[in-house]
N, C-alpha and C. Protein backbone atom coordinates (compact mmCIF):
# COMPACT_ATOMS: atom_id res chain seq x y z
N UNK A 1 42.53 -103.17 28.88
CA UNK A 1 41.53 -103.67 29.78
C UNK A 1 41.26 -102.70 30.92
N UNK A 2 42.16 -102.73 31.88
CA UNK A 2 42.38 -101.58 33.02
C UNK A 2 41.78 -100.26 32.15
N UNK A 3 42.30 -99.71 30.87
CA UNK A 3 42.25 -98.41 31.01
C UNK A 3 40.75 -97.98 30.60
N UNK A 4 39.44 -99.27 30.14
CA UNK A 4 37.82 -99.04 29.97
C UNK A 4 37.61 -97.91 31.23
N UNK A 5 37.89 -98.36 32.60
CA UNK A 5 37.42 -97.61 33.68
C UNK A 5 37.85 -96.31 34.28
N UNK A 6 39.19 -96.08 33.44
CA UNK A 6 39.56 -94.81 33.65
C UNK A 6 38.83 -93.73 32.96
N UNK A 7 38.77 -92.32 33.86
CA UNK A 7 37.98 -91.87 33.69
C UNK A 7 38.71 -90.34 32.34
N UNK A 8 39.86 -91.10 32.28
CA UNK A 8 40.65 -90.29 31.03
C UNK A 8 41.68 -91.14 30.57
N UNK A 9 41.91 -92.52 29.17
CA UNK A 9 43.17 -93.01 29.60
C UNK A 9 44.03 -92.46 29.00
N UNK A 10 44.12 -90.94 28.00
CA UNK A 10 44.71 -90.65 27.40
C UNK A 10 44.39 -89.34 27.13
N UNK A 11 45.28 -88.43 26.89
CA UNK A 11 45.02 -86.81 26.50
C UNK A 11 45.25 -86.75 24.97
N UNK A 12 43.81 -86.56 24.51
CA UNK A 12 44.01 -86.49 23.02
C UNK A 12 44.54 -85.24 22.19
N UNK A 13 45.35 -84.55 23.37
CA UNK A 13 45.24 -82.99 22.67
C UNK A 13 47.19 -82.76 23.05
N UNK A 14 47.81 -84.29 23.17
CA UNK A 14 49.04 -84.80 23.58
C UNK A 14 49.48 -84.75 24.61
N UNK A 15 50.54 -84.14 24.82
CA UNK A 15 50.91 -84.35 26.76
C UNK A 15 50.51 -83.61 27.48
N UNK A 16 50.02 -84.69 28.76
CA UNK A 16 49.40 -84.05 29.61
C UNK A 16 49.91 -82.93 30.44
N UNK A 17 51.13 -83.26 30.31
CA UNK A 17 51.84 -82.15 31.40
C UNK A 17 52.85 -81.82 30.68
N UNK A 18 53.39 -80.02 31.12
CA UNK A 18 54.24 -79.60 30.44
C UNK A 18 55.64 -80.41 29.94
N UNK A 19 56.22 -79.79 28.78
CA UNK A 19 57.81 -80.72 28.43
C UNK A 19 57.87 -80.36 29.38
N UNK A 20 58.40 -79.08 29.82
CA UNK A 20 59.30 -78.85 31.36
C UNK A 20 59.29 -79.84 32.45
N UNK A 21 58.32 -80.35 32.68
CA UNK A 21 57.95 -81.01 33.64
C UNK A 21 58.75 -82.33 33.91
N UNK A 22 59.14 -82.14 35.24
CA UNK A 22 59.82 -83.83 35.33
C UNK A 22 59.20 -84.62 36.40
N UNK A 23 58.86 -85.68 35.37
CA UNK A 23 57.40 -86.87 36.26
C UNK A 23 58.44 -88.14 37.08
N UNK A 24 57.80 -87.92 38.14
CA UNK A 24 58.50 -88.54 39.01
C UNK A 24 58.31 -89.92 38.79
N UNK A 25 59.75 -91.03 39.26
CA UNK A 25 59.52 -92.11 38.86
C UNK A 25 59.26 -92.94 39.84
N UNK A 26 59.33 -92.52 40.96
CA UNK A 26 59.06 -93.10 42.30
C UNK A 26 58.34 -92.10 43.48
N UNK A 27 58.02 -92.99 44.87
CA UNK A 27 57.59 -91.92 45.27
C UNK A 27 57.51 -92.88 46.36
N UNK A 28 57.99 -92.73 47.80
CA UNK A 28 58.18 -93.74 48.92
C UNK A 28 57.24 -92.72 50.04
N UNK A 29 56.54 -94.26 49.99
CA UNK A 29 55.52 -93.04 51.58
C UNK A 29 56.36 -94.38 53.33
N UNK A 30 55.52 -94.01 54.09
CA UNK A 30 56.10 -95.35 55.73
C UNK A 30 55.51 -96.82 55.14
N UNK A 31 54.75 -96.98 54.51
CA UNK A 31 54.31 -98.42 54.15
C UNK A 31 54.05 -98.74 52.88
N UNK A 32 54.89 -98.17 52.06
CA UNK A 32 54.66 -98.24 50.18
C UNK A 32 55.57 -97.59 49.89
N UNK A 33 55.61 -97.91 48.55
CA UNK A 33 55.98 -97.01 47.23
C UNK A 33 55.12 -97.12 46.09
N UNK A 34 55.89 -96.13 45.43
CA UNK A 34 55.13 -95.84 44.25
C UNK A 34 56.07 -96.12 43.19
N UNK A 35 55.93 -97.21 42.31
CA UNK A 35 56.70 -97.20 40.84
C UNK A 35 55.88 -97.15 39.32
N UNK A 36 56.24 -96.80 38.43
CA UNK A 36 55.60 -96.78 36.86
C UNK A 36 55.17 -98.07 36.68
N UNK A 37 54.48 -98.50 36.25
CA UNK A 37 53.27 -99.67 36.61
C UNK A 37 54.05 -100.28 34.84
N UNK A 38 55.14 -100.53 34.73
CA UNK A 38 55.60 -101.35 33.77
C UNK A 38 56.00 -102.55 33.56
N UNK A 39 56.05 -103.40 32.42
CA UNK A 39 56.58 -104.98 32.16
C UNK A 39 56.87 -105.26 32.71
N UNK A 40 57.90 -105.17 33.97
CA UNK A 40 58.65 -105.93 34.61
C UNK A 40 58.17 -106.16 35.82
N UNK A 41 57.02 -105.18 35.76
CA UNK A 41 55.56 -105.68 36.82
C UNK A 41 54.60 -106.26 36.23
N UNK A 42 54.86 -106.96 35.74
CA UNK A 42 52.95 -107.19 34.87
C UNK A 42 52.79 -108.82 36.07
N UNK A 43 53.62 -109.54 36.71
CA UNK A 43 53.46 -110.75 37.30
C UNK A 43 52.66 -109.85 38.57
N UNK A 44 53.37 -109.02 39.39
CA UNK A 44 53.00 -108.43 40.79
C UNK A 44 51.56 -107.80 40.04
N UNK A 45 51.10 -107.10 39.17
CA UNK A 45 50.16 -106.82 39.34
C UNK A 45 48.98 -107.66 38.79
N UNK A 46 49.36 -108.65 38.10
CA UNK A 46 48.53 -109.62 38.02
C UNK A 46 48.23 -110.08 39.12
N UNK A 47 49.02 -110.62 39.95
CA UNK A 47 48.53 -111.21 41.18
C UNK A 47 47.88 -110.47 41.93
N UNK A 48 47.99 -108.91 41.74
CA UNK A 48 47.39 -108.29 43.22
C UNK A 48 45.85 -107.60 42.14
N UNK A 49 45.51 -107.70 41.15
CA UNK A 49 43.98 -107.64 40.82
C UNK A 49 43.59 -108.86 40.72
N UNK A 50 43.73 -109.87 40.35
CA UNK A 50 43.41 -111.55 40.68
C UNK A 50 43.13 -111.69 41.75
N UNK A 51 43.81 -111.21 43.12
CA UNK A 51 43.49 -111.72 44.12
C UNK A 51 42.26 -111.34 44.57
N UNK A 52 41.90 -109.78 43.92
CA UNK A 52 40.51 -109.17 43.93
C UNK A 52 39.69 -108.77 43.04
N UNK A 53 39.24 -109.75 42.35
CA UNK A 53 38.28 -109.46 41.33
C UNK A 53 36.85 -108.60 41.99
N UNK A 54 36.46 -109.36 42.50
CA UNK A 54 35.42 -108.88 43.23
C UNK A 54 35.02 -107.72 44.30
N UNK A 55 36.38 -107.68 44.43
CA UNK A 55 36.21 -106.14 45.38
C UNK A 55 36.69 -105.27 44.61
N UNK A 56 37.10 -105.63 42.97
CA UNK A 56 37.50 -104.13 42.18
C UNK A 56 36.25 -103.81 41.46
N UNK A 57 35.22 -104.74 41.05
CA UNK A 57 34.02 -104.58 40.86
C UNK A 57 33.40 -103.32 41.40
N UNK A 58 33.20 -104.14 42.52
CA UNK A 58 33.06 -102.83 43.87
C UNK A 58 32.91 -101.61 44.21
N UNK A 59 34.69 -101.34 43.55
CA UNK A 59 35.44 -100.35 43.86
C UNK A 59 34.87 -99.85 42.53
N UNK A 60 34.86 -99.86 41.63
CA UNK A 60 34.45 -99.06 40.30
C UNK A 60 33.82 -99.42 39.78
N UNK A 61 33.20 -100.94 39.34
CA UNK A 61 31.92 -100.65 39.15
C UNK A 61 31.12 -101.88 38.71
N UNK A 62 30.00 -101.79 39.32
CA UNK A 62 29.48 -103.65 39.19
C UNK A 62 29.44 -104.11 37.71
N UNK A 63 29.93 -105.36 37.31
CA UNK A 63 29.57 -106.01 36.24
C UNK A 63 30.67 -105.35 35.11
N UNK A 64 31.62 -104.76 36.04
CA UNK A 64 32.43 -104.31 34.83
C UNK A 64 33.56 -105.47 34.33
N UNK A 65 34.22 -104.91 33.12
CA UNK A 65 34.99 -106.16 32.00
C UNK A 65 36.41 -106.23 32.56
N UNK A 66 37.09 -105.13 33.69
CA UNK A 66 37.80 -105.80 34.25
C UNK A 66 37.94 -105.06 36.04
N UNK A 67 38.76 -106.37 36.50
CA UNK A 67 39.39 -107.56 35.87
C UNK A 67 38.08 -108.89 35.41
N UNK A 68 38.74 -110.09 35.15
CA UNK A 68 37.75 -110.76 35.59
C UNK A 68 38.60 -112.14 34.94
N UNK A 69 38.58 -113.12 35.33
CA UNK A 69 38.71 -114.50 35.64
C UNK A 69 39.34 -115.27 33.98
N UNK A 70 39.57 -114.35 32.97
CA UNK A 70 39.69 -115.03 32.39
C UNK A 70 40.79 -113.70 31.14
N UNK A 71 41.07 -112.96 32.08
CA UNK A 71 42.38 -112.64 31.82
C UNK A 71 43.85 -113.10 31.94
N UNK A 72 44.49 -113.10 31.29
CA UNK A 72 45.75 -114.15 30.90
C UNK A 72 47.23 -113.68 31.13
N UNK A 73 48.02 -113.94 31.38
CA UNK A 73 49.48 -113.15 31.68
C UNK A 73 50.14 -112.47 30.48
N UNK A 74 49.63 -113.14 29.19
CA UNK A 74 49.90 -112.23 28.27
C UNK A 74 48.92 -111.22 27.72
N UNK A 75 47.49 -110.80 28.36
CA UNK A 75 46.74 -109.64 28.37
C UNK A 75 47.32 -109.00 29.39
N UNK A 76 47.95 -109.36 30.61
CA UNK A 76 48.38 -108.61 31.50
C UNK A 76 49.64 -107.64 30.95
N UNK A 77 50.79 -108.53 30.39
CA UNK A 77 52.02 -108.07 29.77
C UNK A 77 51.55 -107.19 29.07
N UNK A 78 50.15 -107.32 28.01
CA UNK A 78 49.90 -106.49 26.85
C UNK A 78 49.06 -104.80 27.78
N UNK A 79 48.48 -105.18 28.54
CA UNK A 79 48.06 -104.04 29.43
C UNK A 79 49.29 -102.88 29.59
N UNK A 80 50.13 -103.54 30.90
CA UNK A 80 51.02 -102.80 31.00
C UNK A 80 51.61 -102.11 29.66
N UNK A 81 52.14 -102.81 29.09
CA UNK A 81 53.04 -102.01 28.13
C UNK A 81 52.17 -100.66 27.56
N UNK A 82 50.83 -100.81 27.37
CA UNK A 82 49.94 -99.62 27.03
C UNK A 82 49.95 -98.68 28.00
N UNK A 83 49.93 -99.14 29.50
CA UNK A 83 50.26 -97.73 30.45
C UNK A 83 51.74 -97.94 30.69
N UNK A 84 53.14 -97.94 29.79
CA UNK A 84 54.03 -97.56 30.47
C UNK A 84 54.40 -96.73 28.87
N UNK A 85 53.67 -97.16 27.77
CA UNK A 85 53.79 -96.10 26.65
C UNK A 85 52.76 -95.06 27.10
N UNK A 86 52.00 -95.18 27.57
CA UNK A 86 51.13 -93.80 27.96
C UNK A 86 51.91 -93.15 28.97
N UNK A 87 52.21 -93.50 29.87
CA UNK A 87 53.62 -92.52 30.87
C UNK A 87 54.43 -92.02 30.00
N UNK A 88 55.59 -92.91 28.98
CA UNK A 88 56.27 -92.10 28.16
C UNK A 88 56.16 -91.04 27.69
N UNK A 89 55.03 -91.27 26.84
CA UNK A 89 54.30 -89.79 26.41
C UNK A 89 53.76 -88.89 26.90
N UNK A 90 53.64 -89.00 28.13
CA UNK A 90 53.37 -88.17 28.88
C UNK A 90 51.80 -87.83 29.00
N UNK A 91 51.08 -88.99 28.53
CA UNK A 91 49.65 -89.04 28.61
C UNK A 91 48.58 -89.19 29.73
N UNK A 92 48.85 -90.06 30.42
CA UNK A 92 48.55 -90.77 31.49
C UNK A 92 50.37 -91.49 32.82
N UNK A 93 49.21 -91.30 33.58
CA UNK A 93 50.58 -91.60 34.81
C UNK A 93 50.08 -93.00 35.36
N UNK A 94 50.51 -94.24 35.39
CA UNK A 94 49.95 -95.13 36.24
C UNK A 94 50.96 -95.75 37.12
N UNK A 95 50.90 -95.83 38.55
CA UNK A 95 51.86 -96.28 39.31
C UNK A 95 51.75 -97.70 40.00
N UNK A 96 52.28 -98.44 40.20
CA UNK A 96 51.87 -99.61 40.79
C UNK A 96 51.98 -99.15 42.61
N UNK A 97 51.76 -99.75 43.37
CA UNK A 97 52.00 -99.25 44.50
C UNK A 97 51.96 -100.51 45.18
N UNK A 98 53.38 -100.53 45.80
CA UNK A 98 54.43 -101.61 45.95
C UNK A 98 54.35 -102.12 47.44
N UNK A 99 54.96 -103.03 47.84
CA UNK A 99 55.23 -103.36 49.51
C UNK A 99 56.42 -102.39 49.48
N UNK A 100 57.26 -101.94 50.50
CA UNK A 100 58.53 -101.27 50.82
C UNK A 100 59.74 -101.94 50.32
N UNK A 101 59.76 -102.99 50.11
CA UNK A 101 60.64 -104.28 49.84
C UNK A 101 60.36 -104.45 47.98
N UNK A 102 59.00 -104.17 47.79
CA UNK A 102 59.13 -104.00 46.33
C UNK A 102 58.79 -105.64 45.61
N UNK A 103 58.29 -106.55 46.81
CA UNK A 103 58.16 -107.56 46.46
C UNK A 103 56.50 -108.39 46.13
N UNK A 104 55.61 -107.18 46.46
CA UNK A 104 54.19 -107.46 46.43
C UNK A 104 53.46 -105.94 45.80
N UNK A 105 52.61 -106.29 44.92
CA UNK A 105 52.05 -105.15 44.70
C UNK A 105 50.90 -105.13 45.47
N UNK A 106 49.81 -103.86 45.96
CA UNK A 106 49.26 -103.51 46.55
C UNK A 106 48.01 -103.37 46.12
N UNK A 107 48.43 -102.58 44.94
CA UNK A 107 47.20 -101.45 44.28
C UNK A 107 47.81 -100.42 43.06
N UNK A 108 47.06 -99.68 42.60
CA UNK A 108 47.48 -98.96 41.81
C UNK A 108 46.80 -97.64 41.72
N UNK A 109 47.42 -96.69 41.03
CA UNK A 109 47.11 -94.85 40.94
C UNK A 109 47.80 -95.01 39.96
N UNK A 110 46.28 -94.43 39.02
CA UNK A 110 46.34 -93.60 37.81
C UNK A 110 45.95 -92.27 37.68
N UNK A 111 46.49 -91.55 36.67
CA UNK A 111 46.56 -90.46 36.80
C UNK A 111 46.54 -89.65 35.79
N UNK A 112 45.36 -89.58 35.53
CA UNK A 112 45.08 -88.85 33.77
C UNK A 112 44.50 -87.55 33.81
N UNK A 113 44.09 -87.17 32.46
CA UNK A 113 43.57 -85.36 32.26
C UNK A 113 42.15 -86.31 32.85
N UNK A 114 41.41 -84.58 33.55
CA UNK A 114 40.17 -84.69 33.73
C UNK A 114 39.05 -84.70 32.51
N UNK A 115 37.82 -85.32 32.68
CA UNK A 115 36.94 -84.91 31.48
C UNK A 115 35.92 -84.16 32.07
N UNK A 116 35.87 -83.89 33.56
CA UNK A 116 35.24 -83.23 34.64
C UNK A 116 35.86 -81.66 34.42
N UNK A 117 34.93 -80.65 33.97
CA UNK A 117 35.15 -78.86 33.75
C UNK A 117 35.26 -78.61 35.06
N UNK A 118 36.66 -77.57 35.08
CA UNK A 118 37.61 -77.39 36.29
C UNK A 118 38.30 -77.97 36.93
N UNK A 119 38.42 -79.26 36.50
CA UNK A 119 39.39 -79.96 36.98
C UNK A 119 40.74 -80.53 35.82
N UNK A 120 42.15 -80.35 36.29
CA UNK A 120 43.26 -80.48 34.95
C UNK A 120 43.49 -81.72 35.16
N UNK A 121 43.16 -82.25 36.01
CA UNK A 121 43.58 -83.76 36.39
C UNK A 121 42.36 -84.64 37.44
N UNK A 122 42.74 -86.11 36.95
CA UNK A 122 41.72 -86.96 37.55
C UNK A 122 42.41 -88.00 38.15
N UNK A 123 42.55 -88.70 39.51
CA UNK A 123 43.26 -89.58 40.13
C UNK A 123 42.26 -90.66 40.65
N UNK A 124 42.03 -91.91 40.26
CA UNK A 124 41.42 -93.10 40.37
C UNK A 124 42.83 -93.73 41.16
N UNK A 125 42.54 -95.14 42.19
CA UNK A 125 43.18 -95.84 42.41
C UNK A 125 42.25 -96.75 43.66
N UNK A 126 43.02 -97.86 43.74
CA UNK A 126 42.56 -98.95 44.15
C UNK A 126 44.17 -99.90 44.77
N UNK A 127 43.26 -100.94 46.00
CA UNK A 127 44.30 -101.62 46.53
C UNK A 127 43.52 -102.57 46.66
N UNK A 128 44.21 -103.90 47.24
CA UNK A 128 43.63 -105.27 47.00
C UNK A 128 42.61 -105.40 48.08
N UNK A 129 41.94 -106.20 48.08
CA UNK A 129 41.28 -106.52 48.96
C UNK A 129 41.61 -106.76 50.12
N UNK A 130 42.72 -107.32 50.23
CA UNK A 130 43.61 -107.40 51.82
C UNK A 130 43.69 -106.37 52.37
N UNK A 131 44.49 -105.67 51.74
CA UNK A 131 45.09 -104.51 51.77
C UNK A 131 43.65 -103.37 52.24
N UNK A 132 43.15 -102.92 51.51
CA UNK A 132 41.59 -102.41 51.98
C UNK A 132 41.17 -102.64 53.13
N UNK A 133 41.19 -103.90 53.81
CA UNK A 133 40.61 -104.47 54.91
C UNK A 133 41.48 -103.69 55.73
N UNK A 134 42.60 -103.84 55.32
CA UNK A 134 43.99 -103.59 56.83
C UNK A 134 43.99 -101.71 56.56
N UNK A 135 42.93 -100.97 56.19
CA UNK A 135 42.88 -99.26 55.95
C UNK A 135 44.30 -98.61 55.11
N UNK A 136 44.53 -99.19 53.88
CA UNK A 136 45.60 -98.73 53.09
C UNK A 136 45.13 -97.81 52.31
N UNK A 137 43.26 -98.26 51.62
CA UNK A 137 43.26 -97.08 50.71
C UNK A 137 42.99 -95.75 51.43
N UNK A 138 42.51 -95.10 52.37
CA UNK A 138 42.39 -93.66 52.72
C UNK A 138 44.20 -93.20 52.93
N UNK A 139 44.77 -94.26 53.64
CA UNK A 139 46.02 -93.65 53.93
C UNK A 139 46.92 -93.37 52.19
N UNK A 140 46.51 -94.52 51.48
CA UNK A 140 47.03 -94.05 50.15
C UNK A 140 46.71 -92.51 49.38
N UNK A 141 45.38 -92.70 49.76
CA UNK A 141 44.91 -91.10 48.84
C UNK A 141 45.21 -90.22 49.60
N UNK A 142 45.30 -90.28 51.28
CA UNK A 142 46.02 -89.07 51.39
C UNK A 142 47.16 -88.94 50.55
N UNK A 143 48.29 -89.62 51.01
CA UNK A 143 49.41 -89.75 50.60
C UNK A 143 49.43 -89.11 49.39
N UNK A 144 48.90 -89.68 48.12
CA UNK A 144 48.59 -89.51 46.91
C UNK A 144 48.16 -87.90 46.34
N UNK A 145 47.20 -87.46 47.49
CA UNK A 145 47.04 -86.10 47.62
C UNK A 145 48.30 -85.10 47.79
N UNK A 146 48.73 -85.34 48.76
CA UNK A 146 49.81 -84.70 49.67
C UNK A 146 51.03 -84.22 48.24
N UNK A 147 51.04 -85.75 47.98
CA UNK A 147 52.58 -85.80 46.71
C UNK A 147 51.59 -84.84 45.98
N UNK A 148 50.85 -84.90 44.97
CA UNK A 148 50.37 -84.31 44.17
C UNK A 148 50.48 -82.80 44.21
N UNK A 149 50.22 -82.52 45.73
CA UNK A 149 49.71 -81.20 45.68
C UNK A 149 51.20 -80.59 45.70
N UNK A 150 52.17 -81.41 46.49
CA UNK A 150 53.68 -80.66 46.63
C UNK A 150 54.71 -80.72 45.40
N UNK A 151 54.52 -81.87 44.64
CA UNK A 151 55.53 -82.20 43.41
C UNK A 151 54.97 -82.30 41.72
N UNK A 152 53.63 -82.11 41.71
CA UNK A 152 52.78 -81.65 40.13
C UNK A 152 52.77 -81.06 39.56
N UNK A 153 52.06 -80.31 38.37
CA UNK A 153 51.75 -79.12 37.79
C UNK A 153 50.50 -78.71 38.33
N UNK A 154 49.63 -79.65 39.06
CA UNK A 154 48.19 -79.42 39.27
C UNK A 154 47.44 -78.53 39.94
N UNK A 155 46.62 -77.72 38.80
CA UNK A 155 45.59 -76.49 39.84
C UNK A 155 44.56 -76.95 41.02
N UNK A 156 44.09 -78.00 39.95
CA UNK A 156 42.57 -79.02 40.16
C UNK A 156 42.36 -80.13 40.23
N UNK A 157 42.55 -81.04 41.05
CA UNK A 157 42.77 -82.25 40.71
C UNK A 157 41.46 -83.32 41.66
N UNK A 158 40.68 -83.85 40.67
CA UNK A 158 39.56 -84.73 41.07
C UNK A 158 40.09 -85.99 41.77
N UNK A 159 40.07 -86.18 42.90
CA UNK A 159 39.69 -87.52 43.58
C UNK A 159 38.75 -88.31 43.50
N UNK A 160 38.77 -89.61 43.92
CA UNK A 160 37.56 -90.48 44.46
C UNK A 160 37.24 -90.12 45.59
N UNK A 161 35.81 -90.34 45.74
CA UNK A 161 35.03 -90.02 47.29
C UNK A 161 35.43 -90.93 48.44
């Protein structure tokens, strides 16, 4: 569902980033973290795109198929498990992005090959509607930037505006 709007959900040409490479499994900024957006999150992130259907619209794009009102906890379970086998493989990166406490999810950053020439990578992400209101997403994409640019393989890497 999630991965219609990504703007890569998978590298068809296999892993995205070198074997060498070791993909981080966390990543703690002053008001978040960052964890692998897997099963044992599929409740926290259900709740935190439920709570904003309408401002993820918004955020990526009107009238799109998700989320929307009639997604189920076992499309949610079935979601995740597709981006925490796409992390495995090293295809796609998707992180949930946590309260500090680890007890609310926020938002999320994904993190796939670009389909944009000159760019090796493409970073989409989003936070709830609360969260938005209270200025989390600019402080996230810095953040998001910052890690990227210090702990990646990345030459080029596309943001959102």
């Amino acid at each position: 569902m999630r991965t219609l709007f990504l703007l890569a959900a998978s590298c068809a040409y296999g892993q995205f980033v070198p074997a060498s490479y070791n993909v981080p499994e966390s990543y703690t900024a002053k008001t978040f973290q960052l964890k692998p957006l897997g099963p044992e999150l599929a409740k926290h992130d259900y709740d935190a795109y439920m709570s904003s259907i309408e401002h993820l619209h918004k955020t990526f794009s009107p009238g799109g198929r998700w989320p929307n009102d009639k997604i189920t906890m076992a499309d949610a379970l079935k979601d995740v498990e597709g981006e925490i086998a796409r992390f495995r493989a090293r295809r796609s990166f998707t992180y949930a992005v946590l309260s500090l406490d680890g007890t609310r999810e926020l938002g999320c950053v994904y993190i796939s090959p670009s389909r944009k020439d000159g760019y090796d990578a493409a970073v989409r992400l989003w936070v709830t509607k609360a969260e938005f209101e209270k200025g989390l997403q600019p402080l996230l994409l810095g953040e998001v930037k910052a890690w990227l640019a210090k702990s990646w393989p990345f030459k080029n890497v596309l943001y959102p505006n």
